[in-house]
Protein backbone atom coordinates (compact mmCIF):
# COMPACT_ATOMS: atom_id res chain seq x y z
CA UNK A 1 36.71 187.64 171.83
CA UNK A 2 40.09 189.43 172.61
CA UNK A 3 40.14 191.90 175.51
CA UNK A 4 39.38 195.33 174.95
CA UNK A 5 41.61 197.92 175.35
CA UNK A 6 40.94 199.95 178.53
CA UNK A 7 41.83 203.17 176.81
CA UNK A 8 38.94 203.35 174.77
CA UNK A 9 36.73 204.49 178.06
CA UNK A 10 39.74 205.59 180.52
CA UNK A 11 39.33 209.49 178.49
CA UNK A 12 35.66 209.52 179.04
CA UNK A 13 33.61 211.33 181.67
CA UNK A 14 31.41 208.80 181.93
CA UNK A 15 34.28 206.34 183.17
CA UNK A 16 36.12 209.12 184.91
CA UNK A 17 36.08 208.80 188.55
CA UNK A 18 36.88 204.45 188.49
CA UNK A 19 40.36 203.00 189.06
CA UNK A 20 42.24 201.66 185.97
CA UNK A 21 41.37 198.05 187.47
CA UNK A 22 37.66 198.87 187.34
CA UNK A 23 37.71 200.30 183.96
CA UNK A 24 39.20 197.04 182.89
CA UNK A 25 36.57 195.27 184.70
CA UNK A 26 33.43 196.95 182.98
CA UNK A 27 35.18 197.09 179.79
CA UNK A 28 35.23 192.60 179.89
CA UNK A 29 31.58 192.04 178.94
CA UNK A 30 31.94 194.61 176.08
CA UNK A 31 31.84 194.29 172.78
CA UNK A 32 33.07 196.66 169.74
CA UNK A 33 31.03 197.02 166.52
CA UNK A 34 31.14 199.19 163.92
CA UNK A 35 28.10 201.23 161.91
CA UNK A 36 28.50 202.35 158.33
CA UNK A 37 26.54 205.80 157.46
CA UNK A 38 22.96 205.40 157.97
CA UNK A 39 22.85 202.07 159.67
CA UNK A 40 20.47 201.79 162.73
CA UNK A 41 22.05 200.13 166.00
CA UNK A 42 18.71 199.68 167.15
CA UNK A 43 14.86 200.38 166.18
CA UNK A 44 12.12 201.69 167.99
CA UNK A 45 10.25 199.45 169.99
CA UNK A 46 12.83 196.11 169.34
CA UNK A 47 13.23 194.36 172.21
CA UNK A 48 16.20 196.06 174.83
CA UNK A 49 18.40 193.71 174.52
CA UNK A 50 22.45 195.83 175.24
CA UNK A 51 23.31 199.58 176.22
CA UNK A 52 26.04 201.34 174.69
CA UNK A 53 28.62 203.80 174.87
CA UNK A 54 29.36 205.69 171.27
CA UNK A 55 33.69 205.88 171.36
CA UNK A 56 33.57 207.57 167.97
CA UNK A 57 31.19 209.16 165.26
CA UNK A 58 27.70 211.36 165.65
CA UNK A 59 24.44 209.26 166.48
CA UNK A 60 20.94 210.34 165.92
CA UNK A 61 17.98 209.22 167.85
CA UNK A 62 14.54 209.33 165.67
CA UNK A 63 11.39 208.37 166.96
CA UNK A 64 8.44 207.47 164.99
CA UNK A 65 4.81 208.56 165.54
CA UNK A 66 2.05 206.85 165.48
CA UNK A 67 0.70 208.36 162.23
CA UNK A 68 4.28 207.63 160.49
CA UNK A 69 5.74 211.34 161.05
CA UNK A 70 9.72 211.37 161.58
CA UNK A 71 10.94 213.53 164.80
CA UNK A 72 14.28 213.78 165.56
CA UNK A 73 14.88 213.63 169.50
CA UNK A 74 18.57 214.15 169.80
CA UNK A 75 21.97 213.42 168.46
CA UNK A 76 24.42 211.41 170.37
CA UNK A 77 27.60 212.31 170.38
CA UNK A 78 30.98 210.78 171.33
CA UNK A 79 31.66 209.34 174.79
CA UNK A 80 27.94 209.41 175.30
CA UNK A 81 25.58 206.59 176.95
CA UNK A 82 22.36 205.40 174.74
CA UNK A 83 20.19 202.75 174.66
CA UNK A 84 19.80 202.77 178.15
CA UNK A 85 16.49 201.44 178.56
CA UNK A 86 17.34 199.02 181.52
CA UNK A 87 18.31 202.30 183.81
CA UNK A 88 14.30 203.26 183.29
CA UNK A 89 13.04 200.27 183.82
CA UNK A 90 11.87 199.46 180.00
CA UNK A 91 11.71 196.43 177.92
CA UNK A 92 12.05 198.17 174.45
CA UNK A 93 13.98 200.52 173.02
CA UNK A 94 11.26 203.78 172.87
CA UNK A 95 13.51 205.71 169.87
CA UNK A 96 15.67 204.20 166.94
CA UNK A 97 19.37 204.93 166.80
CA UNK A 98 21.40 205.46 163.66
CA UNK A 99 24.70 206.00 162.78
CA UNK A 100 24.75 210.19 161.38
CA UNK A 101 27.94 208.97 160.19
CA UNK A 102 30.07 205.98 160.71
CA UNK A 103 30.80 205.17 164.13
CA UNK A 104 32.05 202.87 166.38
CA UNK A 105 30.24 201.72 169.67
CA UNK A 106 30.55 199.77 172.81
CA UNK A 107 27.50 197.49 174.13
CA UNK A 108 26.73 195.52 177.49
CA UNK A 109 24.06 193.27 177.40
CA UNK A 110 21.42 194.65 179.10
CA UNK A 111 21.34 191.62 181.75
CA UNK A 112 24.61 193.46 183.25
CA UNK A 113 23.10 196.69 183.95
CA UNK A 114 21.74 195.91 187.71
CA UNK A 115 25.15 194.52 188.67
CA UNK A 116 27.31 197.13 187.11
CA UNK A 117 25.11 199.55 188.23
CA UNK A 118 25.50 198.24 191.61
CA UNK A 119 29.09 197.59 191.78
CA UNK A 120 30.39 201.02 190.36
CA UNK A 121 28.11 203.35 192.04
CA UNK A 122 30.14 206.14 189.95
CA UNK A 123 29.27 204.77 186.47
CA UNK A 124 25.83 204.32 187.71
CA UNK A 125 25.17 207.89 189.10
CA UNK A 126 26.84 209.15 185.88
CA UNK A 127 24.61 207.19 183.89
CA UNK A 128 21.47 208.04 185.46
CA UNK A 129 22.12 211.98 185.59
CA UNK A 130 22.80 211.67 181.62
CA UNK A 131 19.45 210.09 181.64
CA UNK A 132 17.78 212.59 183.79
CA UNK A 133 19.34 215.97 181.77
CA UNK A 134 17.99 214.07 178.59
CA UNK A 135 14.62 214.23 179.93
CA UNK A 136 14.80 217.43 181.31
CA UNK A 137 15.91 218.20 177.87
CA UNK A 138 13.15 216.88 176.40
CA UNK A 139 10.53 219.09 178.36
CA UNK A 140 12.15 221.94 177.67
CA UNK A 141 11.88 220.73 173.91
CA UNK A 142 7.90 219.94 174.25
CA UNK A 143 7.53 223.41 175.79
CA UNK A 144 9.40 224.67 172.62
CA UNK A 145 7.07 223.07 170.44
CA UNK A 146 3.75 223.91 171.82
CA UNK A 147 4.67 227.87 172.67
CA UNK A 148 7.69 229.26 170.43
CA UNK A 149 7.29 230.38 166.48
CA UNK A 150 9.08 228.45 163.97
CA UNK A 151 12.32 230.78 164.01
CA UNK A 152 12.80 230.16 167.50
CA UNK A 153 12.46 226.64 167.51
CA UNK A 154 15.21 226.18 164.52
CA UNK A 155 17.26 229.35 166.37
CA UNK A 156 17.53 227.26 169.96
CA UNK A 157 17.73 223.45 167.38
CA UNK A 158 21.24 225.20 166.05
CA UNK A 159 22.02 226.82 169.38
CA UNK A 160 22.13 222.98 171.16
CA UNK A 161 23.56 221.62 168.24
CA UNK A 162 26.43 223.98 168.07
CA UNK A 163 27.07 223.65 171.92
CA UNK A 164 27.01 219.80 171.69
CA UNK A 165 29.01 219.48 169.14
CA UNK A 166 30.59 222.62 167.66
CA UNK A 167 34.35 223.52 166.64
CA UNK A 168 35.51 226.58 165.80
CA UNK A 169 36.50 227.43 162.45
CA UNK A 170 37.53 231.57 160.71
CA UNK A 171 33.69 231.09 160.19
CA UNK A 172 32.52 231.06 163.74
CA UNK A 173 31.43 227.98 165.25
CA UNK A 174 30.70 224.68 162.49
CA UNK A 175 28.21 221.82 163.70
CA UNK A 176 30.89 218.87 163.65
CA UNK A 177 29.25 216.42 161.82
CA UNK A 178 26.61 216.48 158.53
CA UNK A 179 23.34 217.62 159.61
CA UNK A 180 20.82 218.21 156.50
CA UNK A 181 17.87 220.83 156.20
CA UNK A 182 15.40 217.86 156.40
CA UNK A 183 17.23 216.86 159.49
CA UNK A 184 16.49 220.56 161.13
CA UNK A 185 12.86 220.19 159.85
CA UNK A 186 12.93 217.17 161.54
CA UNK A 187 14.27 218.18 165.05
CA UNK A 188 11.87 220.98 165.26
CA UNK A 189 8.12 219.96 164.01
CA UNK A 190 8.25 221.68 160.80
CA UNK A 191 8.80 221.78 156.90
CA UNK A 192 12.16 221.78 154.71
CA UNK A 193 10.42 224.35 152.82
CA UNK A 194 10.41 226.38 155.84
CA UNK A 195 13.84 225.37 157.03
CA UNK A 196 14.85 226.38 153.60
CA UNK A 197 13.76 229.73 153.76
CA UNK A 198 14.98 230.73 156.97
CA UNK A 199 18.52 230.10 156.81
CA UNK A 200 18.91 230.94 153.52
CA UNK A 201 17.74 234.34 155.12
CA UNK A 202 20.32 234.00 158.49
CA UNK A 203 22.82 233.31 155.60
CA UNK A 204 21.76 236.38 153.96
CA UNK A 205 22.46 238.41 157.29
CA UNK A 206 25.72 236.74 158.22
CA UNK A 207 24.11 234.97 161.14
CA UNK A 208 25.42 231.54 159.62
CA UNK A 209 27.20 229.54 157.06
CA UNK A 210 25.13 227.08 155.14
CA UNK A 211 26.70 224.05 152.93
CA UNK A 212 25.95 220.70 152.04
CA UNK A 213 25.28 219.07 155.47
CA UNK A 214 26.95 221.72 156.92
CA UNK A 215 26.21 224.73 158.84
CA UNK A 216 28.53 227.08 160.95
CA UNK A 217 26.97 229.52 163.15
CA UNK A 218 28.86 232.71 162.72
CA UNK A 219 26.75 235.26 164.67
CA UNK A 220 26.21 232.91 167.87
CA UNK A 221 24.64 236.52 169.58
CA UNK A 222 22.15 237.12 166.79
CA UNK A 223 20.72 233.55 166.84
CA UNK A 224 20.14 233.31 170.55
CA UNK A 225 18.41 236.89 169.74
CA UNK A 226 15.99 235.28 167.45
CA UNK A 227 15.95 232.14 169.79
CA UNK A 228 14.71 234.33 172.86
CA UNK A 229 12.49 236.21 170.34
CA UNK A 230 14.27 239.37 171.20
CA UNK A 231 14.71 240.22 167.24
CA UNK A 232 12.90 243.15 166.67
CA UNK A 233 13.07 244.27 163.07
């Protein structure tokens, strides 16, 4: 397999803070693939076998419940670590990954991840802080779901989503990659129906701009009203 390239990682904050000659160094067990549209890099509860880095594309995480239900943890975007079940100690993958549109990743086998860990104490730390903010994030998501309305929940879902991944357009601020109503319903324990109906309402109100797979929040203020519940008409 033919070298790759070190500037695919030297840009990255995850790589930031290792020479050129260690970049080069991590970059030798890795391999490139590519993932059409809807392709999963990995499924829930497969065996861990790699970690990965996503160089280019949007990747969402879905996990499974046990009586079938769909929830949408996160979305991965690029120059992100994933897949890292070796830093926590975990034989299986506990979420599925798949390409939100096509993308192309890096991937270690997982065997690597002690010794790389070891000998780049930066990538390491890096790697376990993303890990720790991601399940931080995921508390504050659980607390979400258990004491916020269902306006709230969707308000702060766009709020992250936009802040992860926005770019700003004459329209205010457009989630960078297509995200459908079902995925919304998805991310935050609730219906499309109900999904629907509020931001076809926000649209209504110029809070945001709603098109196929696309939405562009235009009144950032408004929604984190309604996401703190501070809305009182």
């Amino acid at each position: 397999m033919a070298a790759l390239d070190r500037s695919l990682i030297s840009r990255l904050p995850l790589f930031q803070g290792l020479t050129p000659d260690e970049q080069s160094e991590i970059l030798r067990d890795a391999r490139s693939s590519r993932y059409a549209k809807e392709t999963a890099i990995f499924a829930q509860e497969a065996e861990a076998h790699s970690f990965f880095v996503l160089i280019a594309g949007h990747i969402r995480v879905v996990r499974t419940t046990p009586d079938g239900q769909q929830v949408i943890a996160r979305y991965i975007s690029e120059g992100e670590v994933f897949g890292v079940a070796a830093a926590l100690g975990r034989p299986a993958y506990p979420a599925s990954a798949v390409a939100a549109v096509d993308c192309v990743v890096l991937a270690w086998p997982n065997a690597l991840w002690p010794e790389l860990a070891r000998r780049f104490p930066v990538f390491g730390a890096t790697t376990y802080r993303t890990v720790g903010n991601r399940l931080q994030e995921t508390q504050t998501r659980v607390v979400e779901m258990s004491t916020e309305q269902v306006e709230q929940r969707v308000a702060h879902a766009l709020l992250r989503l936009a802040n992860q991944t926005g770019r700003k357009t004459d329209n205010g601020i457009e989630i960078d990659f297509p995200i459908s109503r079902q995925d919304i319903a998805e991310m935050t324990g609730t219906t499309l129906h109900t999904v629907s109906r509020l931001l076809s309402r926000w649209e209504d109100v110029g809070i945001i701009v709603s098109g196929r797979q696309k939405v562009t929040v235009k009144d950032a203020h408004r929604l984190v009203v309604l996401a703190d519940n501070r809305d009182k008409r």
